[in-house]
C-alpha atoms as a PDB file:
ATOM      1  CA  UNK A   1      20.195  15.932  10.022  1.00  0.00           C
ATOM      2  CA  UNK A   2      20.061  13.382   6.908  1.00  0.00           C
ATOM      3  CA  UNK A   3      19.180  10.459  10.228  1.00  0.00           C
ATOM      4  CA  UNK A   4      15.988  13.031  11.059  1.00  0.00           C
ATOM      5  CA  UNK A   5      15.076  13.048   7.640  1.00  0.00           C
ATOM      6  CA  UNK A   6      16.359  16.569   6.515  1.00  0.00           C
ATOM      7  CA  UNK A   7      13.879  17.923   9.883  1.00  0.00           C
ATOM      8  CA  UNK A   8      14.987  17.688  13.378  1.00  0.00           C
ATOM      9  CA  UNK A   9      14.144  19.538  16.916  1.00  0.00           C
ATOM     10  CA  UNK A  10      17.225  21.664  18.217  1.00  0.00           C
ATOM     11  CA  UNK A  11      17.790  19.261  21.261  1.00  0.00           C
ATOM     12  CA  UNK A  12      18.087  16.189  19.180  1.00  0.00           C
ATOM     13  CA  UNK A  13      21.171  17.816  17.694  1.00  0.00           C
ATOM     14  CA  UNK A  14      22.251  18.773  20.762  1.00  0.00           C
ATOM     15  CA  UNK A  15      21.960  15.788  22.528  1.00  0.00           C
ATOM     16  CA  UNK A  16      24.175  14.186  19.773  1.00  0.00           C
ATOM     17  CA  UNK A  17      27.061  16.821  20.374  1.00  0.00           C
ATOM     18  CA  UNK A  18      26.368  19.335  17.759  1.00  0.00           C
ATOM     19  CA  UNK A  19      26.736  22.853  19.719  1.00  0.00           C
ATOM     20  CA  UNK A  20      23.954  25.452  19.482  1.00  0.00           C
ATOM     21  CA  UNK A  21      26.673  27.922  18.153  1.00  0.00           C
ATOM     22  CA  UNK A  22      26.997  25.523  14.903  1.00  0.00           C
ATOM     23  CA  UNK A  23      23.369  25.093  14.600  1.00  0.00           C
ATOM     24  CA  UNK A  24      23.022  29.457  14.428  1.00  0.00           C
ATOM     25  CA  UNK A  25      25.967  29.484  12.688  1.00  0.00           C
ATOM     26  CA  UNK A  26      24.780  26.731  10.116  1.00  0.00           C
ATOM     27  CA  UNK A  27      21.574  29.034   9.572  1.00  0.00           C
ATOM     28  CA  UNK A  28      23.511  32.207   8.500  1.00  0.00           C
ATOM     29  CA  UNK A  29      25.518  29.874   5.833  1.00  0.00           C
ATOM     30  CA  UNK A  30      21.997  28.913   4.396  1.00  0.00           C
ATOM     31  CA  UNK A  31      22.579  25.373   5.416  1.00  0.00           C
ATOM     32  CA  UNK A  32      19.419  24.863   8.253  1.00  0.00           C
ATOM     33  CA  UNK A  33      16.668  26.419   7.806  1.00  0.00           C
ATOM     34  CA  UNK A  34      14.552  28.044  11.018  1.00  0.00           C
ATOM     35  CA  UNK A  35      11.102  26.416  10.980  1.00  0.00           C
ATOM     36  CA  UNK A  36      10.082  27.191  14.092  1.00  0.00           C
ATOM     37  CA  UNK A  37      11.589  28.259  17.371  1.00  0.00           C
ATOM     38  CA  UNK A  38      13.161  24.706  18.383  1.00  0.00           C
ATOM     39  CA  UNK A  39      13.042  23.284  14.891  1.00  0.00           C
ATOM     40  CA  UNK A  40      15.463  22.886  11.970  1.00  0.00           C
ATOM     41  CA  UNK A  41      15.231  22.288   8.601  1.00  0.00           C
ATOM     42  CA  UNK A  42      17.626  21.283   5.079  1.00  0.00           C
ATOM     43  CA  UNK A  43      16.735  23.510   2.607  1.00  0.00           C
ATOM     44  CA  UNK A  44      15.939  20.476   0.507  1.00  0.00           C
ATOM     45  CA  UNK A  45      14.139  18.468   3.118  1.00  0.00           C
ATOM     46  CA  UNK A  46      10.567  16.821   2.579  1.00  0.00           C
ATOM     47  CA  UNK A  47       8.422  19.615   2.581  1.00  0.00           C
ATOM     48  CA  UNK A  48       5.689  16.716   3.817  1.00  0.00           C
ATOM     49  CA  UNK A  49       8.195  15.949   6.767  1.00  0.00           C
ATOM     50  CA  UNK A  50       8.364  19.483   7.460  1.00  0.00           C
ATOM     51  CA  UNK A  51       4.920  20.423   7.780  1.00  0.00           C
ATOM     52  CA  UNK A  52       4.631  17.243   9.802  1.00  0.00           C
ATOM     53  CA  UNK A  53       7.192  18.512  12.409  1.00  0.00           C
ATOM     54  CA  UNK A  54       5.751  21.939  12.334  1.00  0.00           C
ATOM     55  CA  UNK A  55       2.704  20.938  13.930  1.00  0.00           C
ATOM     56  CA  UNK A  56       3.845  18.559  16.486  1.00  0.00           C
ATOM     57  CA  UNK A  57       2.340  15.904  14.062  1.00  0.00           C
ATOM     58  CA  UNK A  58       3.322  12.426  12.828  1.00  0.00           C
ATOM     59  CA  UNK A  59       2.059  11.252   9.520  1.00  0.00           C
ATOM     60  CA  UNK A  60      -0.412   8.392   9.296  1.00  0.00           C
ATOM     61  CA  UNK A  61      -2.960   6.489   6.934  1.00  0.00           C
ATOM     62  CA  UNK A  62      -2.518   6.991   3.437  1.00  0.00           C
ATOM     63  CA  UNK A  63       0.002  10.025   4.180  1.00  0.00           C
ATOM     64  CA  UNK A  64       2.307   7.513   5.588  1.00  0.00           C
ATOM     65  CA  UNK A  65       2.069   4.583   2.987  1.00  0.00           C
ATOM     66  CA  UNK A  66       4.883   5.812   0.876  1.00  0.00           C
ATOM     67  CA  UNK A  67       7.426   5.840   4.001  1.00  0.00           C
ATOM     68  CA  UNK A  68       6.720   2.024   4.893  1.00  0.00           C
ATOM     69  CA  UNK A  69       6.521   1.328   0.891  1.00  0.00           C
ATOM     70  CA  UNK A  70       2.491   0.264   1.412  1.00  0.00           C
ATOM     71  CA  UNK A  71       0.553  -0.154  -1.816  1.00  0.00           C
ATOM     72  CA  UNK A  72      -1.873   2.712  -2.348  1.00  0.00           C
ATOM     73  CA  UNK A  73      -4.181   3.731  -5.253  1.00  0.00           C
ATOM     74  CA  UNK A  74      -4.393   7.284  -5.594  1.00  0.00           C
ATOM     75  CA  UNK A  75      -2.412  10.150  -4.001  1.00  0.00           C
ATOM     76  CA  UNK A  76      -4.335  11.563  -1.221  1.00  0.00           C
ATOM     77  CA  UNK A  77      -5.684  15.138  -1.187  1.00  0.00           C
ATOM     78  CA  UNK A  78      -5.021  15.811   2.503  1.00  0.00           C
ATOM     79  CA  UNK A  79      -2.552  15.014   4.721  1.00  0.00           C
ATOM     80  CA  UNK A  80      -3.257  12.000   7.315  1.00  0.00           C
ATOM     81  CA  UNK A  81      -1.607  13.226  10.669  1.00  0.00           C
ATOM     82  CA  UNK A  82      -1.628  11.555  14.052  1.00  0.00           C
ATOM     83  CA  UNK A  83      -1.884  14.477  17.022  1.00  0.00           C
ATOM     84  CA  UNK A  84      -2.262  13.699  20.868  1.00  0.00           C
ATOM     85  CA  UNK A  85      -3.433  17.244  21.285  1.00  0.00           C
ATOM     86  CA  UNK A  86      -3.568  20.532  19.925  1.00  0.00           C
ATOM     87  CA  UNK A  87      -6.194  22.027  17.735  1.00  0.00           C
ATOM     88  CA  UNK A  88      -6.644  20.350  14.420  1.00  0.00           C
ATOM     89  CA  UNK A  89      -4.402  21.770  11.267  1.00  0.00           C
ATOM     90  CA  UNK A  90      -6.790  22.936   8.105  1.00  0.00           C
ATOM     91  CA  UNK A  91      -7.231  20.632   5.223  1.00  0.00           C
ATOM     92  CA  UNK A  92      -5.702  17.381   7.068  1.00  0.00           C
ATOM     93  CA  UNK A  93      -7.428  14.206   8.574  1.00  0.00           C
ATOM     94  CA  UNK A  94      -6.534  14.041  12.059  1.00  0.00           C
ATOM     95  CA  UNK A  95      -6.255  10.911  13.696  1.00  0.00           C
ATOM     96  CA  UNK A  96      -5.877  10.539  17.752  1.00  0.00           C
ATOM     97  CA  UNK A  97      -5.358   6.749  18.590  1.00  0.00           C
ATOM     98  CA  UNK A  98      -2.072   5.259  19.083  1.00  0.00           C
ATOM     99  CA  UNK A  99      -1.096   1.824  20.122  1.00  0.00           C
ATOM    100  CA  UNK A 100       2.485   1.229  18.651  1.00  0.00           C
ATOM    101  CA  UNK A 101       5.800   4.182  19.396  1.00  0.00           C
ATOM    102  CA  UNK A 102       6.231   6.062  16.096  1.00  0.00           C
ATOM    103  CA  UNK A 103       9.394   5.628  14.031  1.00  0.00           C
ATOM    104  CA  UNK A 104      12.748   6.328  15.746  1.00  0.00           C
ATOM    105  CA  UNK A 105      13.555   9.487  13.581  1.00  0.00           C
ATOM    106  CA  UNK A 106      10.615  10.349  10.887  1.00  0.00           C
ATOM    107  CA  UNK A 107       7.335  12.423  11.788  1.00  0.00           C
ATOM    108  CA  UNK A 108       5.673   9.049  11.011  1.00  0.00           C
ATOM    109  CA  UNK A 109       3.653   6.784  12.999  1.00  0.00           C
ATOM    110  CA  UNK A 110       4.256   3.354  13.652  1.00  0.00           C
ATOM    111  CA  UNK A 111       3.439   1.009  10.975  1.00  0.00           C
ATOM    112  CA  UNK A 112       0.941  -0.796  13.127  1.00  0.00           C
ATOM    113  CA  UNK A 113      -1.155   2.457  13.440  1.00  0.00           C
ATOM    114  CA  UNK A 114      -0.879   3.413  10.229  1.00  0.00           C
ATOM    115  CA  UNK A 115      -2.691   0.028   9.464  1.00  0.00           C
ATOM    116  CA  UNK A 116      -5.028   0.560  12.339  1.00  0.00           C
ATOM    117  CA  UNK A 117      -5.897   4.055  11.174  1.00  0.00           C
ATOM    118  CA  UNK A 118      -6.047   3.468   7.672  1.00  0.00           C
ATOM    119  CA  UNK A 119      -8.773   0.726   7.930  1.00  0.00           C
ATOM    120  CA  UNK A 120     -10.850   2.810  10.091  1.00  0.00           C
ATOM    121  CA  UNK A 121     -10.494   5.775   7.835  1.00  0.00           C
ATOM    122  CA  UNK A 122      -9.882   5.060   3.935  1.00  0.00           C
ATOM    123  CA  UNK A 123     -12.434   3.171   1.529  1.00  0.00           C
ATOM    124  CA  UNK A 124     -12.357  -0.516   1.515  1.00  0.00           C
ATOM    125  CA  UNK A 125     -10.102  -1.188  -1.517  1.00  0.00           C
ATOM    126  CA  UNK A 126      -7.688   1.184  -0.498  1.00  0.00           C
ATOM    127  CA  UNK A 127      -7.404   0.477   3.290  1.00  0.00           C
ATOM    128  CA  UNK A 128      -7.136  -3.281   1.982  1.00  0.00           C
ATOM    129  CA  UNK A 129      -3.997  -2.216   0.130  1.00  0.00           C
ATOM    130  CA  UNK A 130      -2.375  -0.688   2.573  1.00  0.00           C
ATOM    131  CA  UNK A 131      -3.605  -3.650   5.218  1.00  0.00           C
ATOM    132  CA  UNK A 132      -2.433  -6.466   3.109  1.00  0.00           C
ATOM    133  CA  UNK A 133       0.972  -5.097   1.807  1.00  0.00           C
ATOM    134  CA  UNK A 134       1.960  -4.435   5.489  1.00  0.00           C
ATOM    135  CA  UNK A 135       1.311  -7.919   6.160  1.00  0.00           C
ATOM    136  CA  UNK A 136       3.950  -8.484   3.914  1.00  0.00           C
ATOM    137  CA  UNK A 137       6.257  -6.308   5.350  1.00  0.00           C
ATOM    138  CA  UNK A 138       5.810  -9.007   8.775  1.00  0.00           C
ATOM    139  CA  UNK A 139       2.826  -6.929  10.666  1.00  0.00           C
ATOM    140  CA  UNK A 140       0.852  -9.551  12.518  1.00  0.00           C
ATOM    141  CA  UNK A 141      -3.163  -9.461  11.014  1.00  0.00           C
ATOM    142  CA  UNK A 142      -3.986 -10.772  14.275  1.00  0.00           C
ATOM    143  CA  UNK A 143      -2.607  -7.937  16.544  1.00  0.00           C
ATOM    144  CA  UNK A 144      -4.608  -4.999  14.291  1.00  0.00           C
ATOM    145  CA  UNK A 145      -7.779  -7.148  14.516  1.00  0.00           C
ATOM    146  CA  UNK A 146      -7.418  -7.516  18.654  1.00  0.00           C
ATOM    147  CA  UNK A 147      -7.338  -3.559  18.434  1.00  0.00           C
ATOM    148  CA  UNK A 148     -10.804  -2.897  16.926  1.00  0.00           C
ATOM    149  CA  UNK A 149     -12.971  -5.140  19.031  1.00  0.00           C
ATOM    150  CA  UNK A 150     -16.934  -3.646  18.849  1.00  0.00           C
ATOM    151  CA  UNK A 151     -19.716  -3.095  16.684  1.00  0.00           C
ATOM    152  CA  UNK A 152     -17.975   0.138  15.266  1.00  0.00           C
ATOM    153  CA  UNK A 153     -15.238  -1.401  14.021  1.00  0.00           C
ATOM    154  CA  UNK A 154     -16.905  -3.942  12.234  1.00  0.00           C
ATOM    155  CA  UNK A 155     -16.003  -2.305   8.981  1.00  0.00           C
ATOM    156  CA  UNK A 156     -12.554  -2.264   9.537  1.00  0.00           C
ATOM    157  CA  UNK A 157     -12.066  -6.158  10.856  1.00  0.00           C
ATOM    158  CA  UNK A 158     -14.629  -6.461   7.503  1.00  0.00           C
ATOM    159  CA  UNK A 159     -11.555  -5.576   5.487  1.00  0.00           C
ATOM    160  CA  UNK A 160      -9.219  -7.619   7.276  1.00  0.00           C
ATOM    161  CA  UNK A 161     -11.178 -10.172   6.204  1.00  0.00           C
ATOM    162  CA  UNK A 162     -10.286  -9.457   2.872  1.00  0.00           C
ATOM    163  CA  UNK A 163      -6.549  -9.963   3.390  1.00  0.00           C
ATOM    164  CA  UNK A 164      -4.870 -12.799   1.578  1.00  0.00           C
ATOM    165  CA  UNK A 165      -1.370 -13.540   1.371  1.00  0.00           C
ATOM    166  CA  UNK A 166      -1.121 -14.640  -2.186  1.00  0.00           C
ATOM    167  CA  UNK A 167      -1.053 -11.468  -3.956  1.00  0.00           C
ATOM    168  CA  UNK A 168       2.449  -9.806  -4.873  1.00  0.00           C
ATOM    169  CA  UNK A 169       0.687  -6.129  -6.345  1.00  0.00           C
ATOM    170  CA  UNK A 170      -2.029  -3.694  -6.136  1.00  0.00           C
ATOM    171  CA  UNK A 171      -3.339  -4.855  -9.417  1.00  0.00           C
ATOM    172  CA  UNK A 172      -3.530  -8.947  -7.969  1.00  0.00           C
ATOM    173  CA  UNK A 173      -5.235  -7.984  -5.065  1.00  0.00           C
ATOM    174  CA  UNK A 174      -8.297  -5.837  -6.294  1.00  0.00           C
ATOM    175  CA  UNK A 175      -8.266  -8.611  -9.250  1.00  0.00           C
ATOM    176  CA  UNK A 176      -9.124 -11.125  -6.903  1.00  0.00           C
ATOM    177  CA  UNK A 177     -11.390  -9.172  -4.886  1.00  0.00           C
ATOM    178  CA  UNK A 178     -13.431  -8.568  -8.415  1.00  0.00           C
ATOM    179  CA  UNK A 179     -12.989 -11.898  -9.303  1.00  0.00           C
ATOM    180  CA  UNK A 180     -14.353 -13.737  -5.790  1.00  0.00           C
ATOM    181  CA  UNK A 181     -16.628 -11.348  -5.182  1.00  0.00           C
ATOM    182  CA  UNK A 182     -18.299 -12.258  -8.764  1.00  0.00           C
ATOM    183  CA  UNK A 183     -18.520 -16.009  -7.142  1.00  0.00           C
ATOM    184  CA  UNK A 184     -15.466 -17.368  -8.837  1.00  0.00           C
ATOM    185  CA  UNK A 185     -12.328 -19.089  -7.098  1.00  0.00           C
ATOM    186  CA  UNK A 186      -9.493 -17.667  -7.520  1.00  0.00           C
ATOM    187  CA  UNK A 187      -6.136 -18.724  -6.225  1.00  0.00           C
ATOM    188  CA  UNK A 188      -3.149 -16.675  -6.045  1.00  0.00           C
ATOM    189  CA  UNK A 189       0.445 -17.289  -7.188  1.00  0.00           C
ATOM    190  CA  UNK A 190       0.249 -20.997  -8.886  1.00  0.00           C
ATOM    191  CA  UNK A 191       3.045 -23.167  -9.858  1.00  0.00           C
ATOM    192  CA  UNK A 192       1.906 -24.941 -13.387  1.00  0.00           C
ATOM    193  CA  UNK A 193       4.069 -27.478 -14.555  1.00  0.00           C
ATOM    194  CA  UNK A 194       5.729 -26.395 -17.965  1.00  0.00           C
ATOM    195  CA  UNK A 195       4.819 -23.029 -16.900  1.00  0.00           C
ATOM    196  CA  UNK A 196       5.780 -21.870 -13.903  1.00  0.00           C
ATOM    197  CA  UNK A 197       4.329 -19.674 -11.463  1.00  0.00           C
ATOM    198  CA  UNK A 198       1.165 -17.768 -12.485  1.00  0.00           C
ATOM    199  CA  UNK A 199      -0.337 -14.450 -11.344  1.00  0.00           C
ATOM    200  CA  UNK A 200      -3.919 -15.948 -10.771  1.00  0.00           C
ATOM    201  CA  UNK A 201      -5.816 -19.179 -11.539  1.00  0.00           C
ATOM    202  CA  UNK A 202      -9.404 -18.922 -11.906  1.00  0.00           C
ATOM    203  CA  UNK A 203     -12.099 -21.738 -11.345  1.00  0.00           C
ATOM    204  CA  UNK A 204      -8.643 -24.029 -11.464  1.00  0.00           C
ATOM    205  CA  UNK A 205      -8.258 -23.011 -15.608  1.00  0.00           C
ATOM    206  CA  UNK A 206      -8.081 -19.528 -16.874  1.00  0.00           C
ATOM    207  CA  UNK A 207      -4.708 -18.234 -16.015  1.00  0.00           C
ATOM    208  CA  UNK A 208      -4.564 -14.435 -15.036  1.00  0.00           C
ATOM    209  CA  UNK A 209      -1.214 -12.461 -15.377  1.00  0.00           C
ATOM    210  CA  UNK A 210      -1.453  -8.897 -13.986  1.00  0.00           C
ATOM    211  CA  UNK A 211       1.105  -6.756 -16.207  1.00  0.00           C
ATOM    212  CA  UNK A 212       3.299  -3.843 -14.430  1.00  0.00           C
ATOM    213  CA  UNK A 213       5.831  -2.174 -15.802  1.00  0.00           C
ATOM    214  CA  UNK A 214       8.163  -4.658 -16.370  1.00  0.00           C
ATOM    215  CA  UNK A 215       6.483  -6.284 -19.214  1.00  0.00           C
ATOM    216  CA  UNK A 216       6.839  -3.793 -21.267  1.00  0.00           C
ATOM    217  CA  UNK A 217       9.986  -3.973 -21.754  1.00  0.00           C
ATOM    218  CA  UNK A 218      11.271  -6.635 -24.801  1.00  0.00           C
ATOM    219  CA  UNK A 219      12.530  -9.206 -23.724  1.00  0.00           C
ATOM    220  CA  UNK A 220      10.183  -9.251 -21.271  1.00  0.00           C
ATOM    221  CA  UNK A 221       7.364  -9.667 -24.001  1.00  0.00           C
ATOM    222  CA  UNK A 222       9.127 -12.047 -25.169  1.00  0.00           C
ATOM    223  CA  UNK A 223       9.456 -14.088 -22.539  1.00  0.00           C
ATOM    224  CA  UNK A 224       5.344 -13.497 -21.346  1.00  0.00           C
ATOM    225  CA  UNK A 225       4.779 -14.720 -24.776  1.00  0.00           C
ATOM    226  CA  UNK A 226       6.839 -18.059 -24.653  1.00  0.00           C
ATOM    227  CA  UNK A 227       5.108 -18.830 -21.266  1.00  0.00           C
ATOM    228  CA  UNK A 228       1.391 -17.753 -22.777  1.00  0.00           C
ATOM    229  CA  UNK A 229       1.883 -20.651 -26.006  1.00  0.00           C
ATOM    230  CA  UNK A 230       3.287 -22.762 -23.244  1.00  0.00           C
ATOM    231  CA  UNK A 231      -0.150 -22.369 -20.955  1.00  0.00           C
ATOM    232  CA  UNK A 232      -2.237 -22.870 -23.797  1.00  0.00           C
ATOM    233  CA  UNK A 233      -0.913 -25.927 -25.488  1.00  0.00           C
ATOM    234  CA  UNK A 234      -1.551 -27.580 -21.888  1.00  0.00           C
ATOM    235  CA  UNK A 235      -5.226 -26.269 -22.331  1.00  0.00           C
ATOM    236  CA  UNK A 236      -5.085 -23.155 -20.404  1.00  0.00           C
ATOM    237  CA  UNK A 237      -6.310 -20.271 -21.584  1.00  0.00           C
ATOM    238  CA  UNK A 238      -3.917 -16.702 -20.755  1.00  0.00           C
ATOM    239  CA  UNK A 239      -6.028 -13.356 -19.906  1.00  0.00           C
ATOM    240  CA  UNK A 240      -3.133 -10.335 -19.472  1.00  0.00           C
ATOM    241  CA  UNK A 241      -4.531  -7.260 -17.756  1.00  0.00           C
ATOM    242  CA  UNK A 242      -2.681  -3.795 -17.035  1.00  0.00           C
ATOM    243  CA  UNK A 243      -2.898  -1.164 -14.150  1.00  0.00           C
ATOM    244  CA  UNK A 244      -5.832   1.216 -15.845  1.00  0.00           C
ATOM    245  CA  UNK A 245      -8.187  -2.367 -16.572  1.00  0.00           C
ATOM    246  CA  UNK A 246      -8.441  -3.425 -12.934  1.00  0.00           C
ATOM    247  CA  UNK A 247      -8.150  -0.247 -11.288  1.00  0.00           C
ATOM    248  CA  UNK A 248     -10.729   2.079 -13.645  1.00  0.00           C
ATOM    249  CA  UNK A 249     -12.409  -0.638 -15.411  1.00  0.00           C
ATOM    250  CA  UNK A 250     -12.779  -3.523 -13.255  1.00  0.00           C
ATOM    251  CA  UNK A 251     -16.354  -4.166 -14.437  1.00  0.00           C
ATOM    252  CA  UNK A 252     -15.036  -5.156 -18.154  1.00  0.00           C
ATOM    253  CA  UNK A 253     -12.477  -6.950 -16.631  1.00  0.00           C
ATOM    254  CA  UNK A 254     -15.185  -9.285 -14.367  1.00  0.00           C
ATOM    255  CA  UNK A 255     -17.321  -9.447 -17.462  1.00  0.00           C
ATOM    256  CA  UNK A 256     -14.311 -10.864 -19.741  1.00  0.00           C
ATOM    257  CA  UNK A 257     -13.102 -13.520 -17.352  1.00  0.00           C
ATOM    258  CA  UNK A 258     -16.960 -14.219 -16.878  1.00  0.00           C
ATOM    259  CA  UNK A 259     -17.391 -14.630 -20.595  1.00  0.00           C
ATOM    260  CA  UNK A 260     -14.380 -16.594 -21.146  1.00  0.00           C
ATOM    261  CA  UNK A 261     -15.597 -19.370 -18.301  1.00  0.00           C
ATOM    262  CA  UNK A 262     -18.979 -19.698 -19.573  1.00  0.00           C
ATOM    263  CA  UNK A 263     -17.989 -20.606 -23.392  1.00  0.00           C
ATOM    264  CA  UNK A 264     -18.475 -24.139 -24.135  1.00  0.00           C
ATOM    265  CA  UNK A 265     -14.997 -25.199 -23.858  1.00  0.00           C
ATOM    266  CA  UNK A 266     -15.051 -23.495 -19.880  1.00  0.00           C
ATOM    267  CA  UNK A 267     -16.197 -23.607 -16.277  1.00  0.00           C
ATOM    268  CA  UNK A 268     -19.883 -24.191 -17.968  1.00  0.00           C
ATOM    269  CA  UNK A 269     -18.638 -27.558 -19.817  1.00  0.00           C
ATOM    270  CA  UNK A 270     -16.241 -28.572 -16.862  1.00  0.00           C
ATOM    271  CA  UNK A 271     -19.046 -28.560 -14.369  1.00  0.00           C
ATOM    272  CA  UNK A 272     -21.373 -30.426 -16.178  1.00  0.00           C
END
């Protein structure tokens, strides 16, 4: 059961050897539980996973993010589910195209169309996240965009446009979506000499390091700090953001780096 996930259909088991008269007998101990006629549970299994296989559904979009480890925003209110046919369950998103087979043994859709449905379906920023960290995870760009050719997919091959392969978080890639978007260059992952690599590196100056978790632990701080008198005695300047500044204020965040390249001693003085 633990290979299905903790849910698994009564002829999976059975083509693996387990006898039906185990699988009953298993459900009187309290070990399966009976979701349906066909269908068998672990008391403790995903209760997501469950309701997935309940309704002959597969998860997709942002409901399957969290399987393939894609970057996402916000939770999502409703479910995502992919369904061939059937009527449509209450309070999900129901998807119908499929171009990829789902995964071997989840109720999850293949990460291709999870891509392919989430850039059809979610807002810009967040179908970018999931877009661009599945290109990490090897997904060819190139084979999603051949699979929305027309005028009403524009939108989605819009946000494919979008993708860059520089970014290693969330938080990097909406930065430099803010930060180009505002008319600045931005490059990604920079190697400065006496430095080392840098977050973000805007109009070739400002250095941009986009804090997780990890720096707030000491000797992490520690070690940001040596690197930030490092940058600046070679004449760059160190902005540190968190999570909450480019995700909820991402307008303070463009104005800052904005003001910071337009004082005399910036982008204003280096172009002239």
């Amino acid at each position: 059961m633990h290979l299905f996930h903790g849910v698994c259909r009564l002829r999976d088991l059975l083509s693996r050897g387990v006898a039906e008269r185990e699988v009953r007998a298993a459900v009187v101990r309290g070990e399966l539980v009976l979701v349906r006629k066909g269908l068998y549970a672990l008391p403790k299994a995903d209760p997501v996973f469950v309701a997935a296989r309940r309704t002959r559904s597969l998860l997709t979009c942002a409901s399957a993010a969290g399987f393939y480890g894609l970057w996402t925003l916000t939770a999502q209110g409703r479910f995502h589910l992919f369904r061939q046919t059937g009527g449509d369950p209450p309070d999900a998103v129901i998807h119908r195209g499929t171009w990829v087979p789902p995964d071997a043994y989840a109720p999850v859709a293949g990460l291709a169309d999870v891509v392919l449905h989430a850039v059809r379906c979610l807002p810009e920023l967040e179908a970018l996240l999931i877009a661009e960290s599945a290109m990490h995870r090897g997904l060819s760009m190139d084979f999603i965009r051949e699979r929305l050719p027309g005028n009403r997919n524009g939108p989605a091959r819009a946000v494919l446009d979008l993708v860059d392969s520089g970014s290693e978080s969330p938080i990097e890639t909406l930065a430099r979506v803010h930060l180009r978007r505002a008319g600045f260059r931005v490059d990604t992952q920079v190697e400065i000499d006496g430095v080392g690599w840098v977050d973000s590196l805007v109009e070739g100056w400002l250095i941009l390091e986009l804090d997780g978790k990890s720096h707030e632990e000491r000797a992490q701080r520690e070690k940001d700090r040596r690197r930030d008198r490092a940058a600046q005695l070679r004449g760059h300047p160190v902005f540190r953001y968190g999570y909450a500044d480019i995700v909820h204020r991402p307008e303070v965040f463009v104005a800052e780096v904005a003001r910071m390249l337009g004082f005399p001693t910036g982008i204003a003085a280096r172009i002239g």
